[in-house]
Protein backbone atom coordinates (compact mmCIF):
# COMPACT_ATOMS: atom_id res chain seq x y z
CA UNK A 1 0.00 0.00 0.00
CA UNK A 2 1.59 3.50 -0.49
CA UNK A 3 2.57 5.87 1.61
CA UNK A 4 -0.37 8.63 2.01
CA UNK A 5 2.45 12.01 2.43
CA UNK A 6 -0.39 14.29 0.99
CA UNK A 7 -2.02 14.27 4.31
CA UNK A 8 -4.68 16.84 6.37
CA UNK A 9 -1.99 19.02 7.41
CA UNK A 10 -1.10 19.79 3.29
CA UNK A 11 -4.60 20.31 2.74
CA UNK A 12 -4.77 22.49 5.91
CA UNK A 13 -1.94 24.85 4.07
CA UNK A 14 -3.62 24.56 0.74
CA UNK A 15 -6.86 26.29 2.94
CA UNK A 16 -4.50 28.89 4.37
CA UNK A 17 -2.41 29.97 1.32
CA UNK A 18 -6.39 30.28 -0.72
CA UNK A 19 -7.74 32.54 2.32
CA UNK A 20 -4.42 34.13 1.85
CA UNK A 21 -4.83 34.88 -1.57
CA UNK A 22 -8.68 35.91 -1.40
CA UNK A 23 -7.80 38.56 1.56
CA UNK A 24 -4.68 40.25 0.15
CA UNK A 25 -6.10 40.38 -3.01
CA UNK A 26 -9.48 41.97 -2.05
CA UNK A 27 -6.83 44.61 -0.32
CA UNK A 28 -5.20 45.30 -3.17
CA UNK A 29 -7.48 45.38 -5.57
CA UNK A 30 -10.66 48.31 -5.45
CA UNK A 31 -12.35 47.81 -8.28
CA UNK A 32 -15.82 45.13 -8.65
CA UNK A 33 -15.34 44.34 -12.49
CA UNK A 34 -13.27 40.71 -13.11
CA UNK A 35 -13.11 42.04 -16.49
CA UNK A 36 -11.33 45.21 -15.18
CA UNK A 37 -9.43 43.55 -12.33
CA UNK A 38 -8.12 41.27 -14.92
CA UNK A 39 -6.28 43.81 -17.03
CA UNK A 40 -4.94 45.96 -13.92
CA UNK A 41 -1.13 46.24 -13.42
CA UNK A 42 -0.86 46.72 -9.74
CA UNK A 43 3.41 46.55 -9.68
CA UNK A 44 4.31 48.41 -6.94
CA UNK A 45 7.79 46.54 -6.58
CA UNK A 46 8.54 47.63 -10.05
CA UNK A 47 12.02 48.38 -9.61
CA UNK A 48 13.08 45.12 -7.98
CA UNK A 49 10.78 43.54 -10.57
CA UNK A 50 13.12 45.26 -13.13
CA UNK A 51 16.05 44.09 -11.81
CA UNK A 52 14.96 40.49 -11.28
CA UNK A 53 13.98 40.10 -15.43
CA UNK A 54 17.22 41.56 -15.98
CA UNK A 55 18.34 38.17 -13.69
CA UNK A 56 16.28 35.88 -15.70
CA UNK A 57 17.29 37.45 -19.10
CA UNK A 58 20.55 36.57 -18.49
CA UNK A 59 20.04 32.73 -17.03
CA UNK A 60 17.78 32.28 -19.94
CA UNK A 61 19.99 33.83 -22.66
CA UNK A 62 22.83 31.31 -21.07
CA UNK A 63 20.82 28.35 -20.66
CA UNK A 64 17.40 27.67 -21.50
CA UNK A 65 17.37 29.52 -24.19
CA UNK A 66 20.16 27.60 -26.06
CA UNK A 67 18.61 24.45 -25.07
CA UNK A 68 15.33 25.07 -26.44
CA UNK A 69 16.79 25.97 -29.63
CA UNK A 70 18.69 22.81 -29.79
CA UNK A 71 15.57 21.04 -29.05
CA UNK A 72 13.99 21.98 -31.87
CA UNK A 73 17.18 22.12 -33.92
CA UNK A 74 18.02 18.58 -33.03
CA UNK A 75 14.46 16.87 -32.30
CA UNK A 76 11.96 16.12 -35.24
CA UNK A 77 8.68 18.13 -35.36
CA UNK A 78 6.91 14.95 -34.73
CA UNK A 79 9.06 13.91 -31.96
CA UNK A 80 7.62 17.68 -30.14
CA UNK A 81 4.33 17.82 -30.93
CA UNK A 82 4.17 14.00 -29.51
CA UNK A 83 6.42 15.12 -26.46
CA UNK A 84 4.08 18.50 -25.71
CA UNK A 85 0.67 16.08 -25.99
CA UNK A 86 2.31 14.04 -23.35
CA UNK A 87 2.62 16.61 -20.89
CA UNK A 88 -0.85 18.03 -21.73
CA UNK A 89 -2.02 14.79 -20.34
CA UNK A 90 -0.61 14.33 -17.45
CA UNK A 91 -1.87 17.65 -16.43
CA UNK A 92 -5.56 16.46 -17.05
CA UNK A 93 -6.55 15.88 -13.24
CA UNK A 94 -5.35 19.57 -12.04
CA UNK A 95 -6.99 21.00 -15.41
CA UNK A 96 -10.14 18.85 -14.42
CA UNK A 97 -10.25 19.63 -10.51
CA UNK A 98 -9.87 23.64 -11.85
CA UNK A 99 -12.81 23.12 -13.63
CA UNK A 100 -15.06 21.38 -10.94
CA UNK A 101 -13.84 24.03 -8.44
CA UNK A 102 -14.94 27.30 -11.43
CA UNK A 103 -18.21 25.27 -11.98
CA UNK A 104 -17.54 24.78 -15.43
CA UNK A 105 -19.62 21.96 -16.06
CA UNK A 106 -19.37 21.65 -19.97
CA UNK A 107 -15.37 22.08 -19.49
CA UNK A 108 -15.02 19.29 -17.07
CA UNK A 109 -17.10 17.13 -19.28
CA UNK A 110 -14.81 17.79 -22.24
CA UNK A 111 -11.18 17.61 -20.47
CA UNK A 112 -12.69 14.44 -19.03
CA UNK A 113 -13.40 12.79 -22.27
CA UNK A 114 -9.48 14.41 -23.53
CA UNK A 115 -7.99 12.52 -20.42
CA UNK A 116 -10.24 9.13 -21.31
CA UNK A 117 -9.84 8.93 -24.87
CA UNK A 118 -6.20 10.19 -25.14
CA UNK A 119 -5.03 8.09 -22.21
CA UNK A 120 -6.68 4.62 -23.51
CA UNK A 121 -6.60 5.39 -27.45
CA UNK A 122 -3.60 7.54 -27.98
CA UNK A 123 -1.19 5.39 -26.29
CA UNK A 124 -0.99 7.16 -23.11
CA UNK A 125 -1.63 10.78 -24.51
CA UNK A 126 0.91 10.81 -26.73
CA UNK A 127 -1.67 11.43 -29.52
CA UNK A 128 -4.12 14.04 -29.46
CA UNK A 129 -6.89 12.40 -30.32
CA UNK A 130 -9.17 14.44 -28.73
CA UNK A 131 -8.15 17.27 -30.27
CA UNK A 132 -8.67 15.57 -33.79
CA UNK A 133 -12.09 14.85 -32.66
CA UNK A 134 -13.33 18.13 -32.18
CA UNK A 135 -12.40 18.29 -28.16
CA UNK A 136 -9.28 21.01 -27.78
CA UNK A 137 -7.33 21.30 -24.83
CA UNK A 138 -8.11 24.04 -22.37
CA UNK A 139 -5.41 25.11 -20.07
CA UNK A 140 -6.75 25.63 -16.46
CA UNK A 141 -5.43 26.10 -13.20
CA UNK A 142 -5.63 27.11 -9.52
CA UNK A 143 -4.84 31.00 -10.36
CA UNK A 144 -7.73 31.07 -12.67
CA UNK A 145 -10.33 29.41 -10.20
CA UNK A 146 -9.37 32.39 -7.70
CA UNK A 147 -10.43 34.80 -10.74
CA UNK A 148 -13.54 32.81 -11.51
CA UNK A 149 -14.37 33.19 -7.69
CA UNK A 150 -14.01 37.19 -7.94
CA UNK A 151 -10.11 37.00 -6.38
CA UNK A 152 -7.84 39.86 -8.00
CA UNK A 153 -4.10 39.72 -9.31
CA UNK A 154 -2.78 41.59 -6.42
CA UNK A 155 0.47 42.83 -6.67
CA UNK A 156 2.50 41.84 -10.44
CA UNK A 157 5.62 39.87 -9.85
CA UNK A 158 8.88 39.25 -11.75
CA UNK A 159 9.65 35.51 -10.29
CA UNK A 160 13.19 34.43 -10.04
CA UNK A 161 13.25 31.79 -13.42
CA UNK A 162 9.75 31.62 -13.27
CA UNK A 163 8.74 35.17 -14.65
CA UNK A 164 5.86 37.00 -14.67
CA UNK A 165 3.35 35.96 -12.44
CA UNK A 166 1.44 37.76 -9.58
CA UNK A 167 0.00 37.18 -5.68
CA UNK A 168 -2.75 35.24 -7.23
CA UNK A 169 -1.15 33.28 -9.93
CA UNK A 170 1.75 32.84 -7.44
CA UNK A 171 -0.24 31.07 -4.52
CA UNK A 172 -2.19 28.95 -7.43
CA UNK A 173 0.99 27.41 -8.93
CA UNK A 174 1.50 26.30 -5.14
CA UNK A 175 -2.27 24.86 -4.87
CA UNK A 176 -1.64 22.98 -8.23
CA UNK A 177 1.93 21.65 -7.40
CA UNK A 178 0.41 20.40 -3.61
CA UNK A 179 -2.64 19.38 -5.28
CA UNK A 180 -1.24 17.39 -8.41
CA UNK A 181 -2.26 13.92 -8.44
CA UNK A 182 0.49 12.40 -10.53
CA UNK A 183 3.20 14.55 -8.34
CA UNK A 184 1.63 12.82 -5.22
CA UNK A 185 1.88 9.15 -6.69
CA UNK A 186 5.69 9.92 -7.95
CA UNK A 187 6.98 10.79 -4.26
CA UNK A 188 4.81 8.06 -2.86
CA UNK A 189 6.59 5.44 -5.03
CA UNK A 190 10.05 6.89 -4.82
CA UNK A 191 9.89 8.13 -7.74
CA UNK A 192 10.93 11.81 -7.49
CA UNK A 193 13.63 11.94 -10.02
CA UNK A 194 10.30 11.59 -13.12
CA UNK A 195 8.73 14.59 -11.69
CA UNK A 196 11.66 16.68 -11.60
CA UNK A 197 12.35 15.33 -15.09
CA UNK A 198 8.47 16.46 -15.92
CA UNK A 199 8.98 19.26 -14.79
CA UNK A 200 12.51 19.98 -16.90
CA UNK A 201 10.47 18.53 -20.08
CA UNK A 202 7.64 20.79 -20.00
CA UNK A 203 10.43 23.81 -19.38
CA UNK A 204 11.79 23.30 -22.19
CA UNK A 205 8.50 22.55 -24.37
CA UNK A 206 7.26 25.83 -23.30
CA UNK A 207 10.56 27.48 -24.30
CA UNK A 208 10.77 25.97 -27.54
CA UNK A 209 7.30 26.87 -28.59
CA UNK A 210 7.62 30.61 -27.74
CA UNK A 211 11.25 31.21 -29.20
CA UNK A 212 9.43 33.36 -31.98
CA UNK A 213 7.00 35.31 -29.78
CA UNK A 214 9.77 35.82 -27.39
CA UNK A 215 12.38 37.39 -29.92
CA UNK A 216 9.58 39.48 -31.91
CA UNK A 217 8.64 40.32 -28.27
CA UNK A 218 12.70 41.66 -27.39
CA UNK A 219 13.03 42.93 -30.66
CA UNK A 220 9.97 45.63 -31.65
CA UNK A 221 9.53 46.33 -27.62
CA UNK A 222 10.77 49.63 -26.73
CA UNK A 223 10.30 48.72 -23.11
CA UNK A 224 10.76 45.20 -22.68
CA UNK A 225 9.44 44.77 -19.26
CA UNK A 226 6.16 46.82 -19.61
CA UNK A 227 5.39 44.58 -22.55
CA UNK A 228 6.32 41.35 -20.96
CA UNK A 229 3.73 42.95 -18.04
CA UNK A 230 1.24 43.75 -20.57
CA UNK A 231 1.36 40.78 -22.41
CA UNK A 232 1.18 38.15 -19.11
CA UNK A 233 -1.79 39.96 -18.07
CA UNK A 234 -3.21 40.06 -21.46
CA UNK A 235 -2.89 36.08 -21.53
CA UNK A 236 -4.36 35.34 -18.16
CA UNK A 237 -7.48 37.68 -18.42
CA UNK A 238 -8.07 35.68 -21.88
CA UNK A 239 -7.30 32.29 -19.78
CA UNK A 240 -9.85 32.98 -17.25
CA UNK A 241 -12.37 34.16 -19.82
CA UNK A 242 -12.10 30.82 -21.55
CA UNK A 243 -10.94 32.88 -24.84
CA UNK A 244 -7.63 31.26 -26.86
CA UNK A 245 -4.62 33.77 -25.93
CA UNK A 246 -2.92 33.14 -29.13
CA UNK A 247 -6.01 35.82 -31.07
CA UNK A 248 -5.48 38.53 -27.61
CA UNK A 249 -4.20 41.85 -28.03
CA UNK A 250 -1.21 40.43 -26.88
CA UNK A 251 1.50 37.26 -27.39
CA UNK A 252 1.40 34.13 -25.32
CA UNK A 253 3.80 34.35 -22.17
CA UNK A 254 5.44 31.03 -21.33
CA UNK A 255 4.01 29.82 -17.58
CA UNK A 256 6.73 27.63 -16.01
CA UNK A 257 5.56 24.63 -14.03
């Protein structure tokens, strides 16, 4: 029988960091329209923000960045679109418990049937079956169930690796990483090293896909960070709207597991 290390006193902190989240976000924010909440820019820590991009810019430019490219220098198309439908799928049961918590009834219906029919017919998700069926995938997650339930951004964020983000969308990649079922069963069964390589894989996915929007993005920006700001909060008010961020105002900012 496995080891049970997910126990009341995570789900205790998962209560804490939400209540967390709903209060300093209600502080921070003063308007009563989602809609306008959603495309706020409350960055009072601008100037450490500034520095911290200019941190990540750097380790990005040295590292990820080169690998990405020779991902998709080195890899097969195939090979990447098989490797990013993979991922997808393993992220079905924190897309699915996102949507049971917004109330989205017809979404947790289809991601569902994506986990089902991808899982048993495309040979563990590694074809997007689904997809081809009329079913697309629809990213959700913990930061976009605090929008649905009226929470704000609170206060924008530069993370160190991890980017932009804010309080909200900060606290919800914690509730996701707690809550993740497939994270739970890897450290139950010793098997920590295939999440850490997960989460390495899907780095690098995201990277790759967004090497074009993130060079058009450094090159026609006269102010780099404003439109990295612009265009992360762009994405996520689209996200929580249910609309495809790829046709915003703005280009799709990589989110970092």
């Amino acid at each position: 029988m496995l080891s049970v290390r997910f126990d009341f006193a995570v789900l205790a902190r998962l209560s804490v960091i939400a209540l967390m989240a709903i209060t300093l976000s209600a502080c921070s924010t003063t308007t009563s329209s989602t809609d306008t909440a959603e495309n706020a820019v409350y960055d009072p820590l601008e100037s450490s923000n500034r520095f911290m991009l200019k941190v990540n810019e750097g380790v990005d430019k040295v590292a990820l960045e080169p690998i990405a490219r020779g991902y998709r220098k080195f890899t097969p198309e195939a090979f990447r679109v098989v490797m990013r439908n993979f991922l997808r799928n393993l992220k079905s049961p924190v897309v699915i418990g996102n949507q049971i918590l917004q109330g989205d009834l017809e979404g947790t219906a289809n991601s569902t049937l994506r986990m089902v029919v991808n899982t048993l017919a495309g040979f563990g998700g590694i074809l997007d079956l689904a997809s081809d069926g009329g079913v697309p995938y629809e990213p959700e997650d913990f930061g976009q169930t605090l929008a649905v339930w009226g929470v704000g951004h609170g206060p924008y964020f530069v993370l160190p690796l991890l980017g932009p983000s804010s309080l909200r969308d900060s606290i919800g990649t914690m509730v996701d990483s707690y809550a993740d079922p497939v994270r739970m069963y890897l450290f139950n069964t010793d098997r920590e090293e295939w999440h850490y390589g997960r989460v390495v894989a899907s780095a690098v996915d995201q990277r790759e896909e967004l090497l074009d929007v993130i060079d058009d993005l450094r090159r026609n920006s006269f102010d780099y960070y404003a439109a990295l700001r612009s265009a992360y909060i762009q994405r996520r008010a689209a996200l929580v709207q249910d609309l495809d961020p790829t046709t915003s105002s703005g280009p799709a900012i990589p989110e970092y597991e």
